[in-house]
C-alpha atoms as a PDB file:
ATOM      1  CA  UNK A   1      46.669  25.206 -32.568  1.00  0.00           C
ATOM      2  CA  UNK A   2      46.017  21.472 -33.797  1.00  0.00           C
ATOM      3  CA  UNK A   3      48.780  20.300 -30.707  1.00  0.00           C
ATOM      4  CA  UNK A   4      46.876  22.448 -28.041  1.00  0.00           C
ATOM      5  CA  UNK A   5      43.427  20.526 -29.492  1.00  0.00           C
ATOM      6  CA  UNK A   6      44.824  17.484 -29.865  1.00  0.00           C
ATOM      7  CA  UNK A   7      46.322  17.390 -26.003  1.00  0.00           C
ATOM      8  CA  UNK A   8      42.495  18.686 -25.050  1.00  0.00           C
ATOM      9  CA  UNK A   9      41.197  15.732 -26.747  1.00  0.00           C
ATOM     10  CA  UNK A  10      43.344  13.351 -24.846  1.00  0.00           C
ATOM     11  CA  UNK A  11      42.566  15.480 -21.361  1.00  0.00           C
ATOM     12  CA  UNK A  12      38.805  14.830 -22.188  1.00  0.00           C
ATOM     13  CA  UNK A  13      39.878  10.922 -23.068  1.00  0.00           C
ATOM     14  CA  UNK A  14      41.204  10.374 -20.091  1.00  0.00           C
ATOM     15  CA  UNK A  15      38.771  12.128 -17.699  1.00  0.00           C
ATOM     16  CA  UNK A  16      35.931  10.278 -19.351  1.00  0.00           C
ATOM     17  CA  UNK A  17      38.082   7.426 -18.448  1.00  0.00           C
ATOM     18  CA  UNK A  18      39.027   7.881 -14.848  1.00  0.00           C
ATOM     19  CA  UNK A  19      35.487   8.978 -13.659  1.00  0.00           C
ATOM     20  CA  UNK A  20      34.927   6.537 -11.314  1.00  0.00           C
ATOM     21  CA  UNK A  21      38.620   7.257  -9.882  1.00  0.00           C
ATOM     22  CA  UNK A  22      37.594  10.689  -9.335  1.00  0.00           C
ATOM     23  CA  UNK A  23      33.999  10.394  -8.119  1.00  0.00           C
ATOM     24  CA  UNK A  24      32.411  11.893 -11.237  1.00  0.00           C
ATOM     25  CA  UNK A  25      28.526  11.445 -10.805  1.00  0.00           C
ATOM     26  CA  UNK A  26      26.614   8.694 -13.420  1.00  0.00           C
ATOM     27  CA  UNK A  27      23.103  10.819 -14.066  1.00  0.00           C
ATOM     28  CA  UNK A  28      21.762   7.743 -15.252  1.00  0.00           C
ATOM     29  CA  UNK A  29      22.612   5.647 -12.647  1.00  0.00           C
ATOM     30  CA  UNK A  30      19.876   3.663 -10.395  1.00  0.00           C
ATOM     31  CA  UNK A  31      19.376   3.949  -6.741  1.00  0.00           C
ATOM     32  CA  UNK A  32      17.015   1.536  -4.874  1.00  0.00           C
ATOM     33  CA  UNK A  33      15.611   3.483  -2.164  1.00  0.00           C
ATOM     34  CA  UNK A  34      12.595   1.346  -1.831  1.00  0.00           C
ATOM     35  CA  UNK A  35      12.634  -1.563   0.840  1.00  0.00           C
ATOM     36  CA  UNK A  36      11.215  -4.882  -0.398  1.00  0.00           C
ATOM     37  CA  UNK A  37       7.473  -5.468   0.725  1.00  0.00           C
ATOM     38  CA  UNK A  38       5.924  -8.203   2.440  1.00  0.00           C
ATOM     39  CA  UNK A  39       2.199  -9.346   2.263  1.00  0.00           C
ATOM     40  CA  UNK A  40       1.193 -11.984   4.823  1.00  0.00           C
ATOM     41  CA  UNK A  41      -1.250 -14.610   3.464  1.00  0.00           C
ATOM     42  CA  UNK A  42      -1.800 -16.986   5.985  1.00  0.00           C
ATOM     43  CA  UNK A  43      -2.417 -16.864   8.691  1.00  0.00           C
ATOM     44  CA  UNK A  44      -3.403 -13.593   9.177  1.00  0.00           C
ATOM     45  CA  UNK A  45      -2.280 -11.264  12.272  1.00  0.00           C
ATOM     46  CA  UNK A  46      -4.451 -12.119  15.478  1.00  0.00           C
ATOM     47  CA  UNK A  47      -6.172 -14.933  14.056  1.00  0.00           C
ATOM     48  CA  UNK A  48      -7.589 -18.059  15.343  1.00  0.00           C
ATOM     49  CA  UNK A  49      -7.104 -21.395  14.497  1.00  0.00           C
ATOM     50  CA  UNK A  50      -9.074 -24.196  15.720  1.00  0.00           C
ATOM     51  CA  UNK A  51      -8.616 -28.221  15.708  1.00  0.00           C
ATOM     52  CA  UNK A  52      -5.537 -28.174  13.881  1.00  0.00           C
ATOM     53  CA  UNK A  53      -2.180 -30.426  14.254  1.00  0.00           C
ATOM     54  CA  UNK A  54      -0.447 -27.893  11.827  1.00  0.00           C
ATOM     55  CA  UNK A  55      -0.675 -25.096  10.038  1.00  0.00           C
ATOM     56  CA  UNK A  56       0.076 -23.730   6.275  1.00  0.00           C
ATOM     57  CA  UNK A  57       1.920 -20.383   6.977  1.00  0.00           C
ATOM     58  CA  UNK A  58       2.082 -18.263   3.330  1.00  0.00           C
ATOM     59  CA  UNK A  59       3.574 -15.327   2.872  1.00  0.00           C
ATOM     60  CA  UNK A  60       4.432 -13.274  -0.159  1.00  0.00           C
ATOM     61  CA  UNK A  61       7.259 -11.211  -1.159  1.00  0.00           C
ATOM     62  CA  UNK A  62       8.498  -8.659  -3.329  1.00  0.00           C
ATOM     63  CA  UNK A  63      10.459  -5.785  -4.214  1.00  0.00           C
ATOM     64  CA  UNK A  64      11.008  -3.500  -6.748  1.00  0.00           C
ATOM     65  CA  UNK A  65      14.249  -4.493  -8.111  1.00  0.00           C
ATOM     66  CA  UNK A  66      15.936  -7.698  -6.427  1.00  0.00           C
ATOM     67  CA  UNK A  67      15.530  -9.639  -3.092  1.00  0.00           C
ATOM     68  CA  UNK A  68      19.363 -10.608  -1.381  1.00  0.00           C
ATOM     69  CA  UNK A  69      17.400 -13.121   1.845  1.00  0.00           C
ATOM     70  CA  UNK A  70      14.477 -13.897   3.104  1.00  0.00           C
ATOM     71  CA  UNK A  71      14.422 -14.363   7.152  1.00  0.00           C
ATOM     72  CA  UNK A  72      11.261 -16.463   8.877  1.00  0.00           C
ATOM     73  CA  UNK A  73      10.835 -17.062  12.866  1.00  0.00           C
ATOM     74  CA  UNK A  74       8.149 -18.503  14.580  1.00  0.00           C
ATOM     75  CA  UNK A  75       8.448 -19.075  18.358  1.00  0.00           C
ATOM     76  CA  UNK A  76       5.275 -20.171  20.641  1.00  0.00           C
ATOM     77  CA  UNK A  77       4.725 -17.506  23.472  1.00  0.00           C
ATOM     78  CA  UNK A  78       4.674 -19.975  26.006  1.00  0.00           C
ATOM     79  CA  UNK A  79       7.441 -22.173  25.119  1.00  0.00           C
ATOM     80  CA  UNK A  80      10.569 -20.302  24.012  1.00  0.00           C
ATOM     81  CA  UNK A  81      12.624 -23.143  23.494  1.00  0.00           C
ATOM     82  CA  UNK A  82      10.787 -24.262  20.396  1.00  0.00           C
ATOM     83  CA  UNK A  83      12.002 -21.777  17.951  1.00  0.00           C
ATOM     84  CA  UNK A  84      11.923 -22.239  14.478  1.00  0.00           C
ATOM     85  CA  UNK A  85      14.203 -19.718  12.279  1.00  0.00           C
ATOM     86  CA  UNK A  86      14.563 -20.387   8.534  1.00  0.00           C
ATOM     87  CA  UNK A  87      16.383 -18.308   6.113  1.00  0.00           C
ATOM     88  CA  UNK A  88      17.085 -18.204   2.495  1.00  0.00           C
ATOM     89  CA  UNK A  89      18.937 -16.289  -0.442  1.00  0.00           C
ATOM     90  CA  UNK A  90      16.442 -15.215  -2.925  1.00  0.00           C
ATOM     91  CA  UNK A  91      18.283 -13.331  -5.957  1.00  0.00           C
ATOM     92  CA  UNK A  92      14.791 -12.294  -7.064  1.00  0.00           C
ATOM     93  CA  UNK A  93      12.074  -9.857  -7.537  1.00  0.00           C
ATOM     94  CA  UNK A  94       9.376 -12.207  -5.770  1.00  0.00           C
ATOM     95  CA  UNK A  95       9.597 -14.727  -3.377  1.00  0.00           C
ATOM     96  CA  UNK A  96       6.580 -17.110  -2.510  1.00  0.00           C
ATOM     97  CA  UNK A  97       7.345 -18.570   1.176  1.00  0.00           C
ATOM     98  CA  UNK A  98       5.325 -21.441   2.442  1.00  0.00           C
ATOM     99  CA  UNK A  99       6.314 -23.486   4.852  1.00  0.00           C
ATOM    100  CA  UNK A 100       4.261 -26.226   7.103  1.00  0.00           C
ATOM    101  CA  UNK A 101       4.049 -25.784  11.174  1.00  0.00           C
ATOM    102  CA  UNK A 102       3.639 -28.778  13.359  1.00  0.00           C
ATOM    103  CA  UNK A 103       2.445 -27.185  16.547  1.00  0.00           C
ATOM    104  CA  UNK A 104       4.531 -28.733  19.218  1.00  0.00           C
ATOM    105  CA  UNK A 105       1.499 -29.115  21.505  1.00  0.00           C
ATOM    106  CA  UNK A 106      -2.388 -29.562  21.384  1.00  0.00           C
ATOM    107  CA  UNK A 107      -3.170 -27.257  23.670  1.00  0.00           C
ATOM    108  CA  UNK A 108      -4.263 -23.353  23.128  1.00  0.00           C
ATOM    109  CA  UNK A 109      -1.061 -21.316  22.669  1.00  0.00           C
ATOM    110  CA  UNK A 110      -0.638 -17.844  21.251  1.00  0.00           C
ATOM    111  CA  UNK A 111       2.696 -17.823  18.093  1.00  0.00           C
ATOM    112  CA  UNK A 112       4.754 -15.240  17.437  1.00  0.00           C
ATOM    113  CA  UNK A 113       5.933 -14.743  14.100  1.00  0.00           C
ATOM    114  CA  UNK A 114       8.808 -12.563  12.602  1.00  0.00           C
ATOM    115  CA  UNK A 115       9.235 -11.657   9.040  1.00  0.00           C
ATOM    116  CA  UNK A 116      12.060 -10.037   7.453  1.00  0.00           C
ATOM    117  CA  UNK A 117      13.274  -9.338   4.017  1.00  0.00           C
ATOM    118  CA  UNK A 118      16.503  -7.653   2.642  1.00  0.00           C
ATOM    119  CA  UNK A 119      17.224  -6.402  -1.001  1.00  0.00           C
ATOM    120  CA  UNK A 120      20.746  -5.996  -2.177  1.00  0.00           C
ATOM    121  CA  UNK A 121      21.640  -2.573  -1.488  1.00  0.00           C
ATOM    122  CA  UNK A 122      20.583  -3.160   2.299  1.00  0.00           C
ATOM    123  CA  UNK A 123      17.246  -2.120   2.496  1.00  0.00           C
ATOM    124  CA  UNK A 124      15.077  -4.166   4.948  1.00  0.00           C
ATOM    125  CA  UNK A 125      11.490  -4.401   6.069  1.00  0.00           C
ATOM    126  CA  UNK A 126      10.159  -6.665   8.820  1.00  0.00           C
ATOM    127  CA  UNK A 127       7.310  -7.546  11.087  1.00  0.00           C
ATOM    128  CA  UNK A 128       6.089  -9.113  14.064  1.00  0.00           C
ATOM    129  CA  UNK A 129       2.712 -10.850  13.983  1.00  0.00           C
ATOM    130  CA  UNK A 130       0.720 -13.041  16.004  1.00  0.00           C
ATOM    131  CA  UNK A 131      -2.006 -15.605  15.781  1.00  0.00           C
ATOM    132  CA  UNK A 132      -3.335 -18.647  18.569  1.00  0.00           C
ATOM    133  CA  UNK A 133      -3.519 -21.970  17.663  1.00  0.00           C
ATOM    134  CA  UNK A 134      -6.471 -23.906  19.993  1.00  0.00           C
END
């Protein structure tokens, strides 16, 4: 009797041990289904802004567990070949983008902007916004 409990204990020993080899479930285990969120500060979507060489563009982001990169593109409607892309790792919960635009002309042009944000698992969120400089 104390062999066939002692060879049960070792069976339990080494199941506890080889879970992950044989795809036991972890009930305690975390899974970030969220997407990281995104909260444009400035400028705002379809906005106007007059007599200005540049502008301040602030966006905020977050998510509920960790931020992997942070992806920014602004592109003027009328000019494709002025593109501007910027992209960062974050490794955080919050990121705080600001960056400073030198319009590449004076006169009136509508931007388009594109924001996108990935968390580590792979979740993503992005948007396309727009705003006219005059």
């Amino acid at each position: 009797m104390n062999k066939l409990f002692v060879v049960g204990l070792i069976f339990i020993g080494i199941l506890a041990a080889c879970r992950d080899e044989i795809n036991l479930p972890e009930y305690d285990s975390y899974v970030d289904g969220e997407s990281p969120n995104f909260e444009i500060v400035y400028p705002n979507e379809d906005t106007t802004i007059n007599n200005n060489d540049s502008v301040r563009i602030q966006i905020t982001c977050s998510d509920n567990y960790e931020i992997d990169s942070f992806f920014f593109e602004i592109n003027p409607t009328n000019d494709p070949s002025d593109l501007v892309v910027y992209k960062t790792a974050v490794n955080d919960s919050l990121y705080e983008f600001s960056f400073n635009y030198l319009f590449p002309t004076k006169d009136s042009m509508r931007y388009e902007a594109y924001v996108k944000a990935i968390d580590l698992v792979g979740n993503s969120n992005n948007k396309v916004y727009f705003f006219t400089a005059k």
